[in-house]
Each structure stands twice: as C-alpha cells, then as structure tokens.
PDB file of N, CA and C in Angstrom:
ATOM      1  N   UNK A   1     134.550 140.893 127.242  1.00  0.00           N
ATOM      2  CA  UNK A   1     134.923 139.727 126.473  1.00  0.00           C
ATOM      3  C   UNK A   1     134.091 139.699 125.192  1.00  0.00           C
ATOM      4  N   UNK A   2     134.699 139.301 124.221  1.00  0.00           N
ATOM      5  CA  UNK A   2     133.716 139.387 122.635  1.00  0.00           C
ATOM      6  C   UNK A   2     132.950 137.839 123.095  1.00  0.00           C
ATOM      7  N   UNK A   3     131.743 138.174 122.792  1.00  0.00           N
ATOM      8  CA  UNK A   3     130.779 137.093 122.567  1.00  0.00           C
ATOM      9  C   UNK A   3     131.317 135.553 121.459  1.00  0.00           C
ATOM     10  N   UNK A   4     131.762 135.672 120.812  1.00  0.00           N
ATOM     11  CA  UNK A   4     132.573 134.932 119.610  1.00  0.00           C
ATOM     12  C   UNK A   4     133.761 133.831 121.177  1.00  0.00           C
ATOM     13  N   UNK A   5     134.193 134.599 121.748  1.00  0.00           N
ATOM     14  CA  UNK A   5     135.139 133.422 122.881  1.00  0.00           C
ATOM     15  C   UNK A   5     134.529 133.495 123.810  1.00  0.00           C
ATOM     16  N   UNK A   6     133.241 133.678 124.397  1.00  0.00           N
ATOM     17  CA  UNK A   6     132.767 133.686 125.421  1.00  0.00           C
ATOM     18  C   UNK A   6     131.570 132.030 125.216  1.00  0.00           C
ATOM     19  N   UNK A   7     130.930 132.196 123.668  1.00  0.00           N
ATOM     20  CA  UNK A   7     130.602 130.851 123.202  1.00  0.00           C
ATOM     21  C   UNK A   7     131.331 129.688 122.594  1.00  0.00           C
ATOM     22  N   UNK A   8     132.752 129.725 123.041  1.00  0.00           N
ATOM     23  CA  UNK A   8     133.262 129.102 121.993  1.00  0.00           C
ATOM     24  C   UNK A   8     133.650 127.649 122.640  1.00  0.00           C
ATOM     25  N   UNK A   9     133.386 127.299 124.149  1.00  0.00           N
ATOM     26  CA  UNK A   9     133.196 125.834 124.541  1.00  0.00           C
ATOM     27  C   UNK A   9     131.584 125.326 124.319  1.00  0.00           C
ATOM     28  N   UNK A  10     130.667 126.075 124.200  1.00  0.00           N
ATOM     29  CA  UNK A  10     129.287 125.519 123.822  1.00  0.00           C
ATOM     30  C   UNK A  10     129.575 125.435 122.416  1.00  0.00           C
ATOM     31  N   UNK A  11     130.294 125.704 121.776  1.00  0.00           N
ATOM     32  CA  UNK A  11     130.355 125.518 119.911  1.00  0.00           C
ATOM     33  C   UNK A  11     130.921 124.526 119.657  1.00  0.00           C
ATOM     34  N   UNK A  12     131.977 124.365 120.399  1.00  0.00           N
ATOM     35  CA  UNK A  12     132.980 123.127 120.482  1.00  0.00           C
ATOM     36  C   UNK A  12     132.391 122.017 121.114  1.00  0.00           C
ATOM     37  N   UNK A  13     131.439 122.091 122.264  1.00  0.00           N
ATOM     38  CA  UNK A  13     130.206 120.727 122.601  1.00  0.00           C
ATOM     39  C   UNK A  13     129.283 120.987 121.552  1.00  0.00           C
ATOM     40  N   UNK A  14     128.895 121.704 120.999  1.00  0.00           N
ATOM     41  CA  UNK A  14     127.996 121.125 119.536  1.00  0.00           C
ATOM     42  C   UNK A  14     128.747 120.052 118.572  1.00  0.00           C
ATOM     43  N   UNK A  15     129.775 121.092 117.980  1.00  0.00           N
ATOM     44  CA  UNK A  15     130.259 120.283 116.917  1.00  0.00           C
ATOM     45  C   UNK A  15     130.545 118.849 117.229  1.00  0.00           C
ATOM     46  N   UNK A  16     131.373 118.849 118.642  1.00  0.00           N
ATOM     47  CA  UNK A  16     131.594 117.650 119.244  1.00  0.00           C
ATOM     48  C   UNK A  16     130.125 116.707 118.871  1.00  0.00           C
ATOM     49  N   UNK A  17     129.131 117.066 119.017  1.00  0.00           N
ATOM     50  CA  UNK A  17     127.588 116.372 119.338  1.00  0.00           C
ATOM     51  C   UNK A  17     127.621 115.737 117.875  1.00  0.00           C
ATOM     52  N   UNK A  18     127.510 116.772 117.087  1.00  0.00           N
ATOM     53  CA  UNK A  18     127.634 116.936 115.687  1.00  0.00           C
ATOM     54  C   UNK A  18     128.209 115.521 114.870  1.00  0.00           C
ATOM     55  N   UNK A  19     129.851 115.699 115.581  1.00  0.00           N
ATOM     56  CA  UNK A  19     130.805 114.932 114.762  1.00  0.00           C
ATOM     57  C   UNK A  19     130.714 113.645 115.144  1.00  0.00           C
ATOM     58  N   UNK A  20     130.073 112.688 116.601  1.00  0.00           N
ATOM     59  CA  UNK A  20     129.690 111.794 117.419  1.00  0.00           C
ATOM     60  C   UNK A  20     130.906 111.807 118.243  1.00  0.00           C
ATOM     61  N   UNK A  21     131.431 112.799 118.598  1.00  0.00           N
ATOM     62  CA  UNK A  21     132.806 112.433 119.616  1.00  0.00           C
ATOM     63  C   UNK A  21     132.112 112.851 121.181  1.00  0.00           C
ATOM     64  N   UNK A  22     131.148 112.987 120.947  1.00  0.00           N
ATOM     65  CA  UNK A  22     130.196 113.352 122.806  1.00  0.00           C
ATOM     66  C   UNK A  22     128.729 113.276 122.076  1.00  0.00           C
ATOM     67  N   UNK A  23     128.241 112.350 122.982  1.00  0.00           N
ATOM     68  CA  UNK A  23     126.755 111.739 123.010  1.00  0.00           C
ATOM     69  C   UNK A  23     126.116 113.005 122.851  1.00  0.00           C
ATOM     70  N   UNK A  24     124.982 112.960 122.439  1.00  0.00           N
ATOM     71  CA  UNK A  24     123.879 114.273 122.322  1.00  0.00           C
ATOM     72  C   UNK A  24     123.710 114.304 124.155  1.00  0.00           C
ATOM     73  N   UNK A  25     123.383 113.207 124.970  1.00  0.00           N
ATOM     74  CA  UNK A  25     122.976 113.093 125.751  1.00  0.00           C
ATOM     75  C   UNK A  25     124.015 114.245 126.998  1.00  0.00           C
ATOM     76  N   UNK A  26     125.041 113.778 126.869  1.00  0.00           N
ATOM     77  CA  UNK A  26     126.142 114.818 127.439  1.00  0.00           C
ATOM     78  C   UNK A  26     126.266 116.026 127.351  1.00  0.00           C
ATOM     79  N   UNK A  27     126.121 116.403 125.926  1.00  0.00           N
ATOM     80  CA  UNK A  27     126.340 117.837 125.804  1.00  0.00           C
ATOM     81  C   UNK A  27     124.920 118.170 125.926  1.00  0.00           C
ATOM     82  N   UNK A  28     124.236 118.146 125.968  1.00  0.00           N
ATOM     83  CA  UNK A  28     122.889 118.960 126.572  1.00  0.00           C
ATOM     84  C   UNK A  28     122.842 119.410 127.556  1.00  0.00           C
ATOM     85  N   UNK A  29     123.433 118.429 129.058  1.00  0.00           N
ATOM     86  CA  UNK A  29     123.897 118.562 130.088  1.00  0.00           C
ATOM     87  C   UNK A  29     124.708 119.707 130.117  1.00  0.00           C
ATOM     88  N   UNK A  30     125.775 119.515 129.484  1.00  0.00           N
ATOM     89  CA  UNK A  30     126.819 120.462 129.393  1.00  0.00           C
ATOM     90  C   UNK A  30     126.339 121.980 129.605  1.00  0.00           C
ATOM     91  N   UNK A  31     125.766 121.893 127.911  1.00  0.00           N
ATOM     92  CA  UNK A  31     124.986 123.610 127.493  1.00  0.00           C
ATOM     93  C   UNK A  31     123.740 124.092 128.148  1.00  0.00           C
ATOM     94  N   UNK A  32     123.324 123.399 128.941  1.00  0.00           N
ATOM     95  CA  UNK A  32     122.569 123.362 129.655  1.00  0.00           C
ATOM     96  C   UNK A  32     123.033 123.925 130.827  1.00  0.00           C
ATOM     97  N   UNK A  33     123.976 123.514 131.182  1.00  0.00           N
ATOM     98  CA  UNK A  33     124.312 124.378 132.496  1.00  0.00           C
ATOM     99  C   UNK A  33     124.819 125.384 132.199  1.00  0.00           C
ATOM    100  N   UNK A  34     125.128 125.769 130.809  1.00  0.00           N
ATOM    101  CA  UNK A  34     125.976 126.924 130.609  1.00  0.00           C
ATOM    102  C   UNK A  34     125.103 127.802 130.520  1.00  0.00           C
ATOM    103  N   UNK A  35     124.102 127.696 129.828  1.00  0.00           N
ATOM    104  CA  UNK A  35     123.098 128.229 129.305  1.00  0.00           C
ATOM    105  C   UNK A  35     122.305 129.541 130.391  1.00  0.00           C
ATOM    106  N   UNK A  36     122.159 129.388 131.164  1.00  0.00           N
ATOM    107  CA  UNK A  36     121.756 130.731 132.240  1.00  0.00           C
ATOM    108  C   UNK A  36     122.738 131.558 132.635  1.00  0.00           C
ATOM    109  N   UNK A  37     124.135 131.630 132.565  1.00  0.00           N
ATOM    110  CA  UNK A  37     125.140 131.905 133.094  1.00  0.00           C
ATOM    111  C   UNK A  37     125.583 133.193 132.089  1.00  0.00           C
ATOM    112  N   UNK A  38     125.405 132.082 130.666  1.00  0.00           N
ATOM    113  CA  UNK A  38     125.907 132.870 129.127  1.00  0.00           C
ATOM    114  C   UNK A  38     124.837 134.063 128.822  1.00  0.00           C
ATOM    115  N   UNK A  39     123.647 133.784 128.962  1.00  0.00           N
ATOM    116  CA  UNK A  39     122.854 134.508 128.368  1.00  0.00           C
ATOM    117  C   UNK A  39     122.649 136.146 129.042  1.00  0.00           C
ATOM    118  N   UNK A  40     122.587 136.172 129.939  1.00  0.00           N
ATOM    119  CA  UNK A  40     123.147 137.766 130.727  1.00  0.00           C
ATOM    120  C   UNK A  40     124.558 137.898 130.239  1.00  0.00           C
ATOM    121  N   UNK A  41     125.413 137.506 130.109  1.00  0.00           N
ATOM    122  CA  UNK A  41     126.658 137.745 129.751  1.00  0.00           C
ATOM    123  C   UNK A  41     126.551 138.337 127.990  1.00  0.00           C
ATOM    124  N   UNK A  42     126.163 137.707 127.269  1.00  0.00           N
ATOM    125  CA  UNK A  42     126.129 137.555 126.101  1.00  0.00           C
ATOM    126  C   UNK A  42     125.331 138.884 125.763  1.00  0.00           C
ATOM    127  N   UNK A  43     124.464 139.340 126.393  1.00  0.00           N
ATOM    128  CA  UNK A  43     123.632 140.621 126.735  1.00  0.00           C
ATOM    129  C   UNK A  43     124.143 141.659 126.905  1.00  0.00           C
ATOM    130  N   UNK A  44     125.186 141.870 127.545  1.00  0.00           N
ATOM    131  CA  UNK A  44     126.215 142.639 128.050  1.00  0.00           C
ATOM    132  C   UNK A  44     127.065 142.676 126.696  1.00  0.00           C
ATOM    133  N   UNK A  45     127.486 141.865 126.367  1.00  0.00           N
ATOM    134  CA  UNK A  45     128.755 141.875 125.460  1.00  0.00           C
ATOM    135  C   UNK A  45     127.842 142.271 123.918  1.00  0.00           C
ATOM    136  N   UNK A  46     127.097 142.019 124.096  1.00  0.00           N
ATOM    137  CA  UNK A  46     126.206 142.591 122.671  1.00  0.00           C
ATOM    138  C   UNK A  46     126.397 144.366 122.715  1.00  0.00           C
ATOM    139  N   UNK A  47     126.408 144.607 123.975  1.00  0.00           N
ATOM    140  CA  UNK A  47     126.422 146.132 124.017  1.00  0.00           C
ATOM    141  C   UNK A  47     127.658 146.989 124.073  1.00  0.00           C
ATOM    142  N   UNK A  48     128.970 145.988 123.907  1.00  0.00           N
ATOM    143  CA  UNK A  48     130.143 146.192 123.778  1.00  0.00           C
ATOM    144  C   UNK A  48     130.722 145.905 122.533  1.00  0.00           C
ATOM    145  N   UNK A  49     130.162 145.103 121.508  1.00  0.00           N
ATOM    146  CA  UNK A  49     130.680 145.047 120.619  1.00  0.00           C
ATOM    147  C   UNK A  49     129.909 145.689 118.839  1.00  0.00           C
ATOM    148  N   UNK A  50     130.541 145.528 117.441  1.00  0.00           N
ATOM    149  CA  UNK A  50     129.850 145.967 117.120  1.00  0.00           C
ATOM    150  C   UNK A  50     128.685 144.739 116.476  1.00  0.00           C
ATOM    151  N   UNK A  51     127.207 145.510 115.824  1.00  0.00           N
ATOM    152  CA  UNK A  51     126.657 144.556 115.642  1.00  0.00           C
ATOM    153  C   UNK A  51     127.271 144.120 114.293  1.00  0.00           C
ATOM    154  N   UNK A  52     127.964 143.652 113.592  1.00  0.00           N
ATOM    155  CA  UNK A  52     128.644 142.806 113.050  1.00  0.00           C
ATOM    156  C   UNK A  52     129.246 141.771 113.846  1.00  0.00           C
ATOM    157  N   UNK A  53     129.618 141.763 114.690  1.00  0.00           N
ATOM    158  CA  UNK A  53     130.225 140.926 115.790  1.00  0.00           C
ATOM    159  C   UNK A  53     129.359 140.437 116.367  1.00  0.00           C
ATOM    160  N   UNK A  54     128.209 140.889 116.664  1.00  0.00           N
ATOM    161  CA  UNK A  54     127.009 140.526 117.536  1.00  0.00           C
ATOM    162  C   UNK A  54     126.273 139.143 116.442  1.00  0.00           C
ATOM    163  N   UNK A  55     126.081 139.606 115.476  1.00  0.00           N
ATOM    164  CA  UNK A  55     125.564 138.791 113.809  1.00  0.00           C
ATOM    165  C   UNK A  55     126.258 137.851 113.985  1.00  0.00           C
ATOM    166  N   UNK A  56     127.997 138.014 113.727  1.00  0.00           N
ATOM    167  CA  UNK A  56     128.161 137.177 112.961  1.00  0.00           C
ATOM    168  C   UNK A  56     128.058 135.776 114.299  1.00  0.00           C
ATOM    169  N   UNK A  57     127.916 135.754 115.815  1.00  0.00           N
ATOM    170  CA  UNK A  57     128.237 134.946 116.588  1.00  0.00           C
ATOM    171  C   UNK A  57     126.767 134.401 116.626  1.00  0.00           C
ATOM    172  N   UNK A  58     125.607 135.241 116.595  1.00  0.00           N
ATOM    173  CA  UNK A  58     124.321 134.716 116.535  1.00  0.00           C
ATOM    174  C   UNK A  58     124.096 133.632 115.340  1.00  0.00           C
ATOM    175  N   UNK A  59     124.683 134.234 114.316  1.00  0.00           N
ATOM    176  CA  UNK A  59     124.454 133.507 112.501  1.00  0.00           C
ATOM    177  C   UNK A  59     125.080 131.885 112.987  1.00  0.00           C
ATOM    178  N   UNK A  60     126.044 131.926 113.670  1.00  0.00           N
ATOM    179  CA  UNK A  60     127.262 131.174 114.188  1.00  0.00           C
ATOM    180  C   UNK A  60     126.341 129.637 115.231  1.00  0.00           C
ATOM    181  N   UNK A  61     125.762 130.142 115.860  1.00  0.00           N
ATOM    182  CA  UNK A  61     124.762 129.552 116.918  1.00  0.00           C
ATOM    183  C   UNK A  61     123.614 128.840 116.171  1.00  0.00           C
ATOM    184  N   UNK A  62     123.013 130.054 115.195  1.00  0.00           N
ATOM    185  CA  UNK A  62     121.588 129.667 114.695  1.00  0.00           C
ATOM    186  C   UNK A  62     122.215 128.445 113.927  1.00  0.00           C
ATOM    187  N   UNK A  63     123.083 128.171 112.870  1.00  0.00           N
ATOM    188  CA  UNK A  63     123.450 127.623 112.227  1.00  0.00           C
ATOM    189  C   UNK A  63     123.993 125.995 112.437  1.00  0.00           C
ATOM    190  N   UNK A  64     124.732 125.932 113.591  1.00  0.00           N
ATOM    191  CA  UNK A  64     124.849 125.097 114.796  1.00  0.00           C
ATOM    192  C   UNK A  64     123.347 124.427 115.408  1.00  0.00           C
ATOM    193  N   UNK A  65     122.731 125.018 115.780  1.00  0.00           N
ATOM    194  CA  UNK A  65     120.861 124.400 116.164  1.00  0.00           C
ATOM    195  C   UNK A  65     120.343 123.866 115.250  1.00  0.00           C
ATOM    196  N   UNK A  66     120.698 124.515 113.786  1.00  0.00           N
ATOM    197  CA  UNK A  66     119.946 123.764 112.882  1.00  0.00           C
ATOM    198  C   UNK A  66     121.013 122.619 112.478  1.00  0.00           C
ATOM    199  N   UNK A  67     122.276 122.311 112.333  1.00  0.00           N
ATOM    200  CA  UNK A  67     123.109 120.929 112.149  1.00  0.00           C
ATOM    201  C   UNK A  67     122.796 120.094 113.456  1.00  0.00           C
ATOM    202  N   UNK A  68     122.616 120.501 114.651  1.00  0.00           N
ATOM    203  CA  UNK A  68     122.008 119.567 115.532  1.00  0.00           C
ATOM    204  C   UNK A  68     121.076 118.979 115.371  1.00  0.00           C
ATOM    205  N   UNK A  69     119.821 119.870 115.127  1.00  0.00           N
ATOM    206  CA  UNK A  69     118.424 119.698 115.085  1.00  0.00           C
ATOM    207  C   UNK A  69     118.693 118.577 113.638  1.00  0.00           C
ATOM    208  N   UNK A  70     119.494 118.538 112.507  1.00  0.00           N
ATOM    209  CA  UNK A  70     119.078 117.532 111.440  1.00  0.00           C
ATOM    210  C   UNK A  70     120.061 116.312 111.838  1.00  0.00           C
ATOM    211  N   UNK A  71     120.930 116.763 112.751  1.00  0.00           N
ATOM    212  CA  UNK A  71     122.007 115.526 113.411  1.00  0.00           C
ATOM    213  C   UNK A  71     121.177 114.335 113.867  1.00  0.00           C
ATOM    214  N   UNK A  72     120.327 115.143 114.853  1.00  0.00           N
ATOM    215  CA  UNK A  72     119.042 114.441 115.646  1.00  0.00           C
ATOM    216  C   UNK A  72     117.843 113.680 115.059  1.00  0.00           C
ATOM    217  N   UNK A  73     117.882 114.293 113.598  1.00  0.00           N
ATOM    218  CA  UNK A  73     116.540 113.392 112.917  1.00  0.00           C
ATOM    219  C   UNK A  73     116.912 112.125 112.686  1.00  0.00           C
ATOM    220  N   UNK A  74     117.586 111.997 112.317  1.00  0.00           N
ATOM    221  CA  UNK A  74     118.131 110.076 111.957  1.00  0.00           C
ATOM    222  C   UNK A  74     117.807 109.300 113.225  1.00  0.00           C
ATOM    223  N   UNK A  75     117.736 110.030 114.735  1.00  0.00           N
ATOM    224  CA  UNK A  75     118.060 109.410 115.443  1.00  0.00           C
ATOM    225  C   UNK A  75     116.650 109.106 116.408  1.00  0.00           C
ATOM    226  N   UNK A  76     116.331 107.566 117.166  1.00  0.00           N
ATOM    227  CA  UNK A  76     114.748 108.153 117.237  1.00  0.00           C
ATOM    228  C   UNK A  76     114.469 108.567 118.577  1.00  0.00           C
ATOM    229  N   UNK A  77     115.793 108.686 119.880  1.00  0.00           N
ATOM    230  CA  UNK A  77     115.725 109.147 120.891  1.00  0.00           C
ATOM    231  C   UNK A  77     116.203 110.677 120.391  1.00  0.00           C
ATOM    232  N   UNK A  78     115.651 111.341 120.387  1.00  0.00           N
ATOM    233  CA  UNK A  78     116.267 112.831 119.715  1.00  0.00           C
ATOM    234  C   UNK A  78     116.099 113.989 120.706  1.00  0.00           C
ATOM    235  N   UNK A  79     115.848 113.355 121.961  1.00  0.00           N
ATOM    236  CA  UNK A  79     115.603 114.679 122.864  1.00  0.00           C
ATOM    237  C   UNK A  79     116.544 115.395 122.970  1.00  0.00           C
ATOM    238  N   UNK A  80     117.594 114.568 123.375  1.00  0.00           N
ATOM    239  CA  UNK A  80     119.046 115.489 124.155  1.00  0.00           C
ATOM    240  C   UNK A  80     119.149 116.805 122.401  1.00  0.00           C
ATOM    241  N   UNK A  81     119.312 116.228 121.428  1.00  0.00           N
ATOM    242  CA  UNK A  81     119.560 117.035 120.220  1.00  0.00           C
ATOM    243  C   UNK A  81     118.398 118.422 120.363  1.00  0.00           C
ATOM    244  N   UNK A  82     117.260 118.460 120.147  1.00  0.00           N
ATOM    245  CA  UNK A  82     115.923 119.005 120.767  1.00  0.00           C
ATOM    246  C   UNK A  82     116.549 119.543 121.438  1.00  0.00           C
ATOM    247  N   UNK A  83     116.835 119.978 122.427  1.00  0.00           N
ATOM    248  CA  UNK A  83     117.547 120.275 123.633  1.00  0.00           C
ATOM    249  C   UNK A  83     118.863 121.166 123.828  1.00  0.00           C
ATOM    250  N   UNK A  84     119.623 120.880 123.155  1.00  0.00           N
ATOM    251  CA  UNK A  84     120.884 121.357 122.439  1.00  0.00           C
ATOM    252  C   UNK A  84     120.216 122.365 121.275  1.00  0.00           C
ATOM    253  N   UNK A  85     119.493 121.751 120.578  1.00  0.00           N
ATOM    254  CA  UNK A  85     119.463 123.318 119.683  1.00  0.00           C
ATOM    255  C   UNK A  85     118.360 124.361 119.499  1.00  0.00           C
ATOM    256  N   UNK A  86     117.607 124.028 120.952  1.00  0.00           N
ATOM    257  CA  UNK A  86     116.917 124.959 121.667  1.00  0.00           C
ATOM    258  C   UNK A  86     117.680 126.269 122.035  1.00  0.00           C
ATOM    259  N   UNK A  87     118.951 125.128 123.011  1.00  0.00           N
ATOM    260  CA  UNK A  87     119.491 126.290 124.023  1.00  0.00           C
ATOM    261  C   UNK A  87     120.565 127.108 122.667  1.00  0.00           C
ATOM    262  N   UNK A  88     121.079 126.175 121.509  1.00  0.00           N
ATOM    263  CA  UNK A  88     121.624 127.399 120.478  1.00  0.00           C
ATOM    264  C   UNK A  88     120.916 128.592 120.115  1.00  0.00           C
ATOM    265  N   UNK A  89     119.968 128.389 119.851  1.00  0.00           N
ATOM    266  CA  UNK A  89     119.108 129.314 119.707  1.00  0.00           C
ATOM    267  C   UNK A  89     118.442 129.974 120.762  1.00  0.00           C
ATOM    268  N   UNK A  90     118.344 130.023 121.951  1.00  0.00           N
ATOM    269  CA  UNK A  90     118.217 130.882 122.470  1.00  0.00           C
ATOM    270  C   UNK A  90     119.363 132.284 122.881  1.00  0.00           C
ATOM    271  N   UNK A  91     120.620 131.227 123.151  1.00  0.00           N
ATOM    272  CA  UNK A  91     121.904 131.854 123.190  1.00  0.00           C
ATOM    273  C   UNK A  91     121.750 133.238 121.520  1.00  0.00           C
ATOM    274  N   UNK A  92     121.300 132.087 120.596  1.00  0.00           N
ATOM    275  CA  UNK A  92     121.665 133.402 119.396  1.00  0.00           C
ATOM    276  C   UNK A  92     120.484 134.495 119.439  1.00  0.00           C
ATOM    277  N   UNK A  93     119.286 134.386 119.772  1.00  0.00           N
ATOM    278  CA  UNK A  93     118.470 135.338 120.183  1.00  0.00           C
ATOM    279  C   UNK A  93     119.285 136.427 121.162  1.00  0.00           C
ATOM    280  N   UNK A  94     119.789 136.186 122.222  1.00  0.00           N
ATOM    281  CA  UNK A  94     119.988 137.036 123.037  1.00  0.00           C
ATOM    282  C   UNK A  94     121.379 137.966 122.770  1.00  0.00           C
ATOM    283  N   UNK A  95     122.170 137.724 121.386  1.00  0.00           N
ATOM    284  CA  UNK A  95     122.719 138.475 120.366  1.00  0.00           C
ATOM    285  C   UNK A  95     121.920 139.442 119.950  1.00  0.00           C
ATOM    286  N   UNK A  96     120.891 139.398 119.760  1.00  0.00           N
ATOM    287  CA  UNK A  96     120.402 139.883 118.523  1.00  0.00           C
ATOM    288  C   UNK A  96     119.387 140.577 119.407  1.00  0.00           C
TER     289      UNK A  96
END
C-alpha cells in the first residue's frame, strides 16, 4: 500500500482538528490509536516505494504537526493539539 493512503484517515482527523469540525480532544484519541499500528506499516511501505513518495507523505505530516501545533496556541488547554502533532511527527520520521 503507498504510504500517501495508508495516512490518509489520520490527515483527514488533523485537518478535521484543524478546521474545528472534531475537538483536538477526539482526534488525539483517534491518532493515537492509530499511531502504533501505522508506524511498522509505514516502515515497510517506505521500502516499497520511491523516496519521492516517501518525502512527499513525510513533508505532508510534518506540515500538518506544525498547523496543529499553531491551531493549539490560541488555545489554553492545548494538550490534546501537543499530542496530535507529536504523533504527526513521529509518523513523518518513520518515512524518512
């Protein structure tokens, strides 16, 4: 499976987080559970695809952690956000 649709319901609970259509609090939960499952997977599929493909889904993630992470500053319970763009970024590490 290309890494690019293998993240693409944790991208869709970001943006969701992002846009306020799902609480930060929810999707943390969410990616959170996804989060051990994806990351061996995502490992695998790094070694199947090329690294352009590998980039552009990491660039994709990192980029996502950081619109969370400034989603979250306005806000002064900011864990769940913290949290969420931890696990983006770990997900895009394990691209790369």
């Amino acid at each position: 499976m290309e890494p690019k649709t293998r993240v693409a319901w944790v991208v869709e609970t970001a943006r969701a987080v992002i846009q306020g259509r799902l609480s930060a609090a929810e999707g943390a939960t969410a990616i959170q559970a996804q989060q051990a499952q994806l990351v061996g997977l995502l490992r695998q599929d790094r070694d199947s695809v090329t690294r352009h493909e590998s980039d552009s889904v990491a660039t994709t993630l990192q980029l996502l952690a950081e619109q969370v992470s400034d989603a979250g500053s306005a806000d002064p319970d900011n864990e769940a956000h913290h949290v969420i763009a931890r696990v983006l970024g770990e997900l895009s590490r394990s691209l790369r």
